[in-house]
N, C-alpha and C. Protein backbone atom coordinates (compact mmCIF):
# COMPACT_ATOMS: atom_id res chain seq x y z
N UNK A 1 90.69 99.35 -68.87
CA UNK A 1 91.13 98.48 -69.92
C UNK A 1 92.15 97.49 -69.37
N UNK A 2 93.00 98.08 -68.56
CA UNK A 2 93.78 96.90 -67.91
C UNK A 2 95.27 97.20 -68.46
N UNK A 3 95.94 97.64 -69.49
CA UNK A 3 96.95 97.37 -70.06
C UNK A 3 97.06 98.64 -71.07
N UNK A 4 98.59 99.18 -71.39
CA UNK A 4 98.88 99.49 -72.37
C UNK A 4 99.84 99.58 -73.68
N UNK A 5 99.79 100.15 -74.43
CA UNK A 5 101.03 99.89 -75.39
C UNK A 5 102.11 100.77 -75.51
N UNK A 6 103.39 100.00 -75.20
CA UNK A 6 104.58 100.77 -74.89
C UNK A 6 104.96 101.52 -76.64
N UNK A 7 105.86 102.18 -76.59
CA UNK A 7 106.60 102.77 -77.91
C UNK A 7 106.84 101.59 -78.89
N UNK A 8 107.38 100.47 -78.38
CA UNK A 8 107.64 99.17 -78.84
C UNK A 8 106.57 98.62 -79.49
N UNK A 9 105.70 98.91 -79.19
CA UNK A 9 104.39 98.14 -79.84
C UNK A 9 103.86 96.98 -78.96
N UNK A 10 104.29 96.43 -77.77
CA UNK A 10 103.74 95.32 -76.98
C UNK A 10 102.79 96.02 -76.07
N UNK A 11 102.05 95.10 -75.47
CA UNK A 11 100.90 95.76 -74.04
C UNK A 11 101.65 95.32 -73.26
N UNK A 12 101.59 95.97 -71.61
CA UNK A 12 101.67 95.80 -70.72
C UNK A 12 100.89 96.44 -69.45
N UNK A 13 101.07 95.82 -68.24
CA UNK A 13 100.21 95.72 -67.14
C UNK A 13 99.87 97.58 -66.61
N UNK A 14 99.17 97.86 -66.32
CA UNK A 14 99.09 99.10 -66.06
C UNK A 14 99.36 99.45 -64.88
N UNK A 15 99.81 98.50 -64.21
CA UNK A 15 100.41 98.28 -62.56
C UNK A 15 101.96 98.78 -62.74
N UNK A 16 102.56 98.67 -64.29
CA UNK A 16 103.75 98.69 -64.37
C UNK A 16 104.26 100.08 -65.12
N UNK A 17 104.67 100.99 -65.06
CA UNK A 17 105.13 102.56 -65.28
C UNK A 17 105.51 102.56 -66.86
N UNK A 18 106.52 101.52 -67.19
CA UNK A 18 107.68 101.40 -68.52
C UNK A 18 109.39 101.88 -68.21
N UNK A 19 110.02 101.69 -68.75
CA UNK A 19 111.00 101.82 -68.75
C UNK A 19 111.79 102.62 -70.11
N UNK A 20 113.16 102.61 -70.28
CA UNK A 20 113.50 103.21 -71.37
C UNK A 20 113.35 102.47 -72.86
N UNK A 21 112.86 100.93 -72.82
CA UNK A 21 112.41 100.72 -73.89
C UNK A 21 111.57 100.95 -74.54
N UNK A 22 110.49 100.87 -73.37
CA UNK A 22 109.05 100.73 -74.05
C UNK A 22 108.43 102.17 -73.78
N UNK A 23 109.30 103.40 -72.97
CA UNK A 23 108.68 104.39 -72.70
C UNK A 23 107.70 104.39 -72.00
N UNK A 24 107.91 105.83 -71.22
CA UNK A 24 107.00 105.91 -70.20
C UNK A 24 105.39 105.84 -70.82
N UNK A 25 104.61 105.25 -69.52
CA UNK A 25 102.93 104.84 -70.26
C UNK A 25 102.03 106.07 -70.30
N UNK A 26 102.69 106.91 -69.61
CA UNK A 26 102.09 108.39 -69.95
C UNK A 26 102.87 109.48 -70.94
N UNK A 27 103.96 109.22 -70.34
CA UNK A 27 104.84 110.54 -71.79
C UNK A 27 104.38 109.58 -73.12
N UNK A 28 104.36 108.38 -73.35
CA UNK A 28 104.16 107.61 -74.99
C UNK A 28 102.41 108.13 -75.45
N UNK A 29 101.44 108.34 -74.78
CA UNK A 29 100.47 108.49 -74.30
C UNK A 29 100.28 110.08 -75.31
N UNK A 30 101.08 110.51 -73.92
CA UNK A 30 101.35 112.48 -74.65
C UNK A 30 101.45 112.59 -75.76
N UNK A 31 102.74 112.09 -76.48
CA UNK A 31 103.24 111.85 -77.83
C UNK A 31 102.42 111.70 -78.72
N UNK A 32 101.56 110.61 -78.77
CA UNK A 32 100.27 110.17 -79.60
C UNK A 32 99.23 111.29 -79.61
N UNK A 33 98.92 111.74 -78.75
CA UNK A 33 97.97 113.04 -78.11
C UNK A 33 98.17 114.16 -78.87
N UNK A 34 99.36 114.45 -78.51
CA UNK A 34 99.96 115.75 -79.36
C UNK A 34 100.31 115.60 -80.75
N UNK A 35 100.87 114.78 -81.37
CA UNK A 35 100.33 113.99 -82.87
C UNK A 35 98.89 114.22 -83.69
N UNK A 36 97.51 113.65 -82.41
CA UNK A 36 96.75 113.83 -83.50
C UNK A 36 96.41 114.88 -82.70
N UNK A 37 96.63 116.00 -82.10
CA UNK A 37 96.29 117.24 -82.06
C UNK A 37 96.80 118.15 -83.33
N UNK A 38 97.76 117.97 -83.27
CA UNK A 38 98.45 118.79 -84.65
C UNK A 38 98.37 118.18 -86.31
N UNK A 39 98.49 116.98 -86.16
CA UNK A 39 97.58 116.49 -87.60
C UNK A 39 95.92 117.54 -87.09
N UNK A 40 95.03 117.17 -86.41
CA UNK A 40 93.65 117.63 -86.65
C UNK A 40 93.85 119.04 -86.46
N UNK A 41 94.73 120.02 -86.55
CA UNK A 41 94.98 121.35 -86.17
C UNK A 41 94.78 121.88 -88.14
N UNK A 42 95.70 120.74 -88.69
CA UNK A 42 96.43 121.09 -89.66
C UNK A 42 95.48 121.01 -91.07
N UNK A 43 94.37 119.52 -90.54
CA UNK A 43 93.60 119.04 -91.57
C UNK A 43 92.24 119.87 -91.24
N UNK A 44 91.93 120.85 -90.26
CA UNK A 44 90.79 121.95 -90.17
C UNK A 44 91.21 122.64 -90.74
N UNK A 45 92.64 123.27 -90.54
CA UNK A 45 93.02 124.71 -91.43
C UNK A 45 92.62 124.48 -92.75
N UNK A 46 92.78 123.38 -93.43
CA UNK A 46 92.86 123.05 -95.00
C UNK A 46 91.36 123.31 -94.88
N UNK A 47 90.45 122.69 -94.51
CA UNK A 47 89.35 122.43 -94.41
C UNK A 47 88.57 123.82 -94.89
N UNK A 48 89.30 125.32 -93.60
CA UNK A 48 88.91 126.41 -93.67
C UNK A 48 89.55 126.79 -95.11
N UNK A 49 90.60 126.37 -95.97
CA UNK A 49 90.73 126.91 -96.64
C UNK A 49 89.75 126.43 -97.93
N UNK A 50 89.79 125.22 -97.84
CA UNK A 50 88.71 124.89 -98.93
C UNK A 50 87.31 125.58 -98.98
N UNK A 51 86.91 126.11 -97.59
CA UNK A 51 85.07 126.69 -97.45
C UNK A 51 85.54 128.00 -98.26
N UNK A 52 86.78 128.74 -97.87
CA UNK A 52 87.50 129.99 -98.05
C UNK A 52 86.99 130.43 -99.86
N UNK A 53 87.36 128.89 -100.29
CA UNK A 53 87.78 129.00 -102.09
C UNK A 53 86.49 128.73 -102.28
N UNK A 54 85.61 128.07 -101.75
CA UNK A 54 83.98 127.82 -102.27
C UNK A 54 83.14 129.31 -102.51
N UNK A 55 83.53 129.79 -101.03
CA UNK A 55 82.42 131.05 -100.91
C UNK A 55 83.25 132.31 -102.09
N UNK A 56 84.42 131.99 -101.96
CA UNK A 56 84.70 132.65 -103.07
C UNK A 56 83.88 132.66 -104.37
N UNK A 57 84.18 131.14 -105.01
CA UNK A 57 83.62 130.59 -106.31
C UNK A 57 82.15 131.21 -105.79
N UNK A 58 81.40 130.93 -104.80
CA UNK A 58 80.05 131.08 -104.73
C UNK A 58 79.38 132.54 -104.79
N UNK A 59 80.36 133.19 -104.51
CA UNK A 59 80.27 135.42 -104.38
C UNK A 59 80.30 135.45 -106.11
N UNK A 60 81.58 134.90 -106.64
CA UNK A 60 82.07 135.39 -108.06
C UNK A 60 80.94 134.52 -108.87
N UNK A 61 79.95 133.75 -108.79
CA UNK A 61 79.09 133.01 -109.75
C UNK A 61 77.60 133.80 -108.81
N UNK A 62 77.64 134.42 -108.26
CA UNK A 62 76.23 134.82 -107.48
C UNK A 62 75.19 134.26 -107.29
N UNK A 63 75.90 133.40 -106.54
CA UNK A 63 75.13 131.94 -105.84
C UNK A 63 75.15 132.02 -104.74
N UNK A 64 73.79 132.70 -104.19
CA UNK A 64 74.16 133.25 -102.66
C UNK A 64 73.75 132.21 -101.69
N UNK A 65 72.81 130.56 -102.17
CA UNK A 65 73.15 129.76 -101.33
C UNK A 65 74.12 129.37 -101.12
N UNK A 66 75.17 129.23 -101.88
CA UNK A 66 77.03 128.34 -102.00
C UNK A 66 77.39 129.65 -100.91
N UNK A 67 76.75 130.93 -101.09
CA UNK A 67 77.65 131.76 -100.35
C UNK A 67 77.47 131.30 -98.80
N UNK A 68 75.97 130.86 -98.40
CA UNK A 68 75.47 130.63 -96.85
C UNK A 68 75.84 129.43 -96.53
N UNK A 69 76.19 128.77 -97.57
CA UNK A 69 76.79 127.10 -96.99
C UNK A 69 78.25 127.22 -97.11
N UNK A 70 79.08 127.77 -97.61
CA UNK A 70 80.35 128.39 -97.48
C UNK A 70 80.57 128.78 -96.20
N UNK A 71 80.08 129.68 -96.00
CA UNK A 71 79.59 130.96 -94.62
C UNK A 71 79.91 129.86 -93.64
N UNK A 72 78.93 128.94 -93.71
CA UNK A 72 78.09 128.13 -92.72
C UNK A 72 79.24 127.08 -91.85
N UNK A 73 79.83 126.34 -93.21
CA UNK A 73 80.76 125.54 -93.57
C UNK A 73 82.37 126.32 -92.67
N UNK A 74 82.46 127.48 -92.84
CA UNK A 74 83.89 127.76 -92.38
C UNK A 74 83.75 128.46 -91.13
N UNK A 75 82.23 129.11 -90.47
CA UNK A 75 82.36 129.55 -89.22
C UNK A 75 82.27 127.86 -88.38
N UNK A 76 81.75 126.96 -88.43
CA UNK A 76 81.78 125.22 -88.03
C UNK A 76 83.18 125.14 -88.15
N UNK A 77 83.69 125.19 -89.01
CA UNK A 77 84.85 124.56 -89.28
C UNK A 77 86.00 125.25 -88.00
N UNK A 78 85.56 126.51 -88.09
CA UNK A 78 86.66 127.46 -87.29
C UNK A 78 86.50 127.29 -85.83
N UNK A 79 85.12 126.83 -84.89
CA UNK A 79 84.93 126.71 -84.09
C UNK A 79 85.35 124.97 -83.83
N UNK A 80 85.22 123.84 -84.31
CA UNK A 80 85.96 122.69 -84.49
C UNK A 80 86.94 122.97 -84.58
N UNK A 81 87.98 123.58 -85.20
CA UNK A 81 89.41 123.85 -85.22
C UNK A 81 90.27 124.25 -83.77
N UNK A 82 89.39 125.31 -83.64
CA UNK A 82 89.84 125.97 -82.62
C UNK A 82 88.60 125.87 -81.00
N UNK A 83 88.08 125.48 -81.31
CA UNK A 83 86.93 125.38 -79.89
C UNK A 83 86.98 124.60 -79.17
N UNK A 84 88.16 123.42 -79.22
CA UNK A 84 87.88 122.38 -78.03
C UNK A 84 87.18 121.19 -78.42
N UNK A 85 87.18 120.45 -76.60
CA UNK A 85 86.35 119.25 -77.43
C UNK A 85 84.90 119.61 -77.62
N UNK A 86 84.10 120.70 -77.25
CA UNK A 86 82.65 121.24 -77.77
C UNK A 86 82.69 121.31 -78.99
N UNK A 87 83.76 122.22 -79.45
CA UNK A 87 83.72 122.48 -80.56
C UNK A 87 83.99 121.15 -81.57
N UNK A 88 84.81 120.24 -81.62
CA UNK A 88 85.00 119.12 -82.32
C UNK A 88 83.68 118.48 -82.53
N UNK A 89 83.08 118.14 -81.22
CA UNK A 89 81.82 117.41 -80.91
C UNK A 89 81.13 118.41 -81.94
N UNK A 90 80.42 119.46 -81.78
CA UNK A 90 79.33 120.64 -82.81
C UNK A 90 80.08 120.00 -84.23
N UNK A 91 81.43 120.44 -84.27
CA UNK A 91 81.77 120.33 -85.74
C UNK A 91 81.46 118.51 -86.81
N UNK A 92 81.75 117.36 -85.59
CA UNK A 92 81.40 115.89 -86.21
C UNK A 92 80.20 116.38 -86.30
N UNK A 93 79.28 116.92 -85.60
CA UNK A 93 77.87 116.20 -85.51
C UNK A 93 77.05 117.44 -86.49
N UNK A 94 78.03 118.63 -86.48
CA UNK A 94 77.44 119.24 -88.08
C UNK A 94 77.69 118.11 -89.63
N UNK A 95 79.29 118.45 -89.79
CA UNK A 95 79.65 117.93 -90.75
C UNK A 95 79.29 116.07 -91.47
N UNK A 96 79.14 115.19 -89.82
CA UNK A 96 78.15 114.60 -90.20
C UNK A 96 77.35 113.87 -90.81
N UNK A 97 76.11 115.49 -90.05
CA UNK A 97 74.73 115.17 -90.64
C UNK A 97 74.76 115.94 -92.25
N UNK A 98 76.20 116.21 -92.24
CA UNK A 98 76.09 116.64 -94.08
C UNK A 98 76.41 115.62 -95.01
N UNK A 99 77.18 114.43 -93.87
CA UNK A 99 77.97 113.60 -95.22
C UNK A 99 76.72 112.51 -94.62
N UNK A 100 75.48 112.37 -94.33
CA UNK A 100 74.78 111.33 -94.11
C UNK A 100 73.64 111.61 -94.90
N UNK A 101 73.27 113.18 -95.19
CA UNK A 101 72.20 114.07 -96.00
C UNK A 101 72.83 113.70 -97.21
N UNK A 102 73.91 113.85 -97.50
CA UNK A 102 74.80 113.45 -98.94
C UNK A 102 74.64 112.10 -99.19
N UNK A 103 74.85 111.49 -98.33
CA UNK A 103 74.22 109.63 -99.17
C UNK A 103 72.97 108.99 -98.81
N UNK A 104 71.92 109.49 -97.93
CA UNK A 104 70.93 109.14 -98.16
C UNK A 104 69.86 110.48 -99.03
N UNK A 105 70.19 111.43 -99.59
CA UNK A 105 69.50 112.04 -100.16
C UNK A 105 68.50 113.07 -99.47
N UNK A 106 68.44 112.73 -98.11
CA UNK A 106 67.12 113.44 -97.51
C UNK A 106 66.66 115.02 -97.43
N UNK A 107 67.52 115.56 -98.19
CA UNK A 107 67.31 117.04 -98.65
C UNK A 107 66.62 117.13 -99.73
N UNK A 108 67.08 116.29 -100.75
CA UNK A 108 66.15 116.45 -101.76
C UNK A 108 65.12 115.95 -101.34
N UNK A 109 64.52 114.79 -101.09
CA UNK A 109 63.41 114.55 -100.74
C UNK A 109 62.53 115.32 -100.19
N UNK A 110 63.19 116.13 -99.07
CA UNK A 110 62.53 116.83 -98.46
C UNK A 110 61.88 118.31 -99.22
N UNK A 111 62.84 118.45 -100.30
CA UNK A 111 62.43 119.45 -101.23
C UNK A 111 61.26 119.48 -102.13
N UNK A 112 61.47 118.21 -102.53
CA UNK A 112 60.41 117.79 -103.54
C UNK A 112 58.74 117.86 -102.78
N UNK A 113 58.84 117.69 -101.72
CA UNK A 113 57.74 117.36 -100.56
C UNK A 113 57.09 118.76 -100.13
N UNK A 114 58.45 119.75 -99.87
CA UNK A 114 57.66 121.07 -99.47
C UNK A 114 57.42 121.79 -100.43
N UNK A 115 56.07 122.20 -100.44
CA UNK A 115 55.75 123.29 -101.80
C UNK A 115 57.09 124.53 -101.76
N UNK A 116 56.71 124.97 -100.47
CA UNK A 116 57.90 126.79 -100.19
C UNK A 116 59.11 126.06 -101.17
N UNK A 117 59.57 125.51 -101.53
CA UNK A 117 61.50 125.00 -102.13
C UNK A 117 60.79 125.83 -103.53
N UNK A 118 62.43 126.80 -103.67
CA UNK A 118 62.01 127.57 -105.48
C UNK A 118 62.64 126.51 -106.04
């Protein structure tokens, strides 16, 4: 890329380290890093807690698909949380193909199409 952005908010040459204004171009770097590590630490936990309260609702109404997409929903979630960048990568490219099935419809469609759907 050529350049980066000090604490200050300006770019500079990547030839050049920083100083105590603009902070070092790797500790400012870290900072940001470890930021959205712990925001995305914080916004999976919620995440697990929301699948937590579904499969609940889904056991107590005996809705044992809500229970397998619950299920489904918080073992993803837990391996994204905690698995690394594999796990992040599995967890976008689950979650997704759920929020892309959610606005183009292609589940239902696909339901209507296969006789086997009760």
């Amino acid at each position: 890329m050529g350049f980066w952005i000090g604490k200050n908010g300006k770019a500079y040459s990547t030839s050049w380290g920083g100083n105590g204004t603009t902070g070092g171009r790797l500790k400012f770097a870290g900072r940001i890093a470890e930021g959205a590590h712990v925001a995305g630490t914080v916004v999976g936990v919620v995440g697990l807690g929301v699948s937590a309260v579904q499969g609940y609702n889904a056991f107590r109404d005996h809705n044992t698909n809500g229970m397998v997409q619950a299920g489904a929903d918080f073992g993803v979630g837990v391996y994204g949380t905690f698995g690394g960048p594999i796990g992040w990568a599995a967890s976008a490219g689950y979650f997704g193909g759920q929020m892309i099935d959610h606005w183009t419809g292609f589940s239902d469609k696909f339901a209507k199409w296969w006789t086997g759907y009760p």
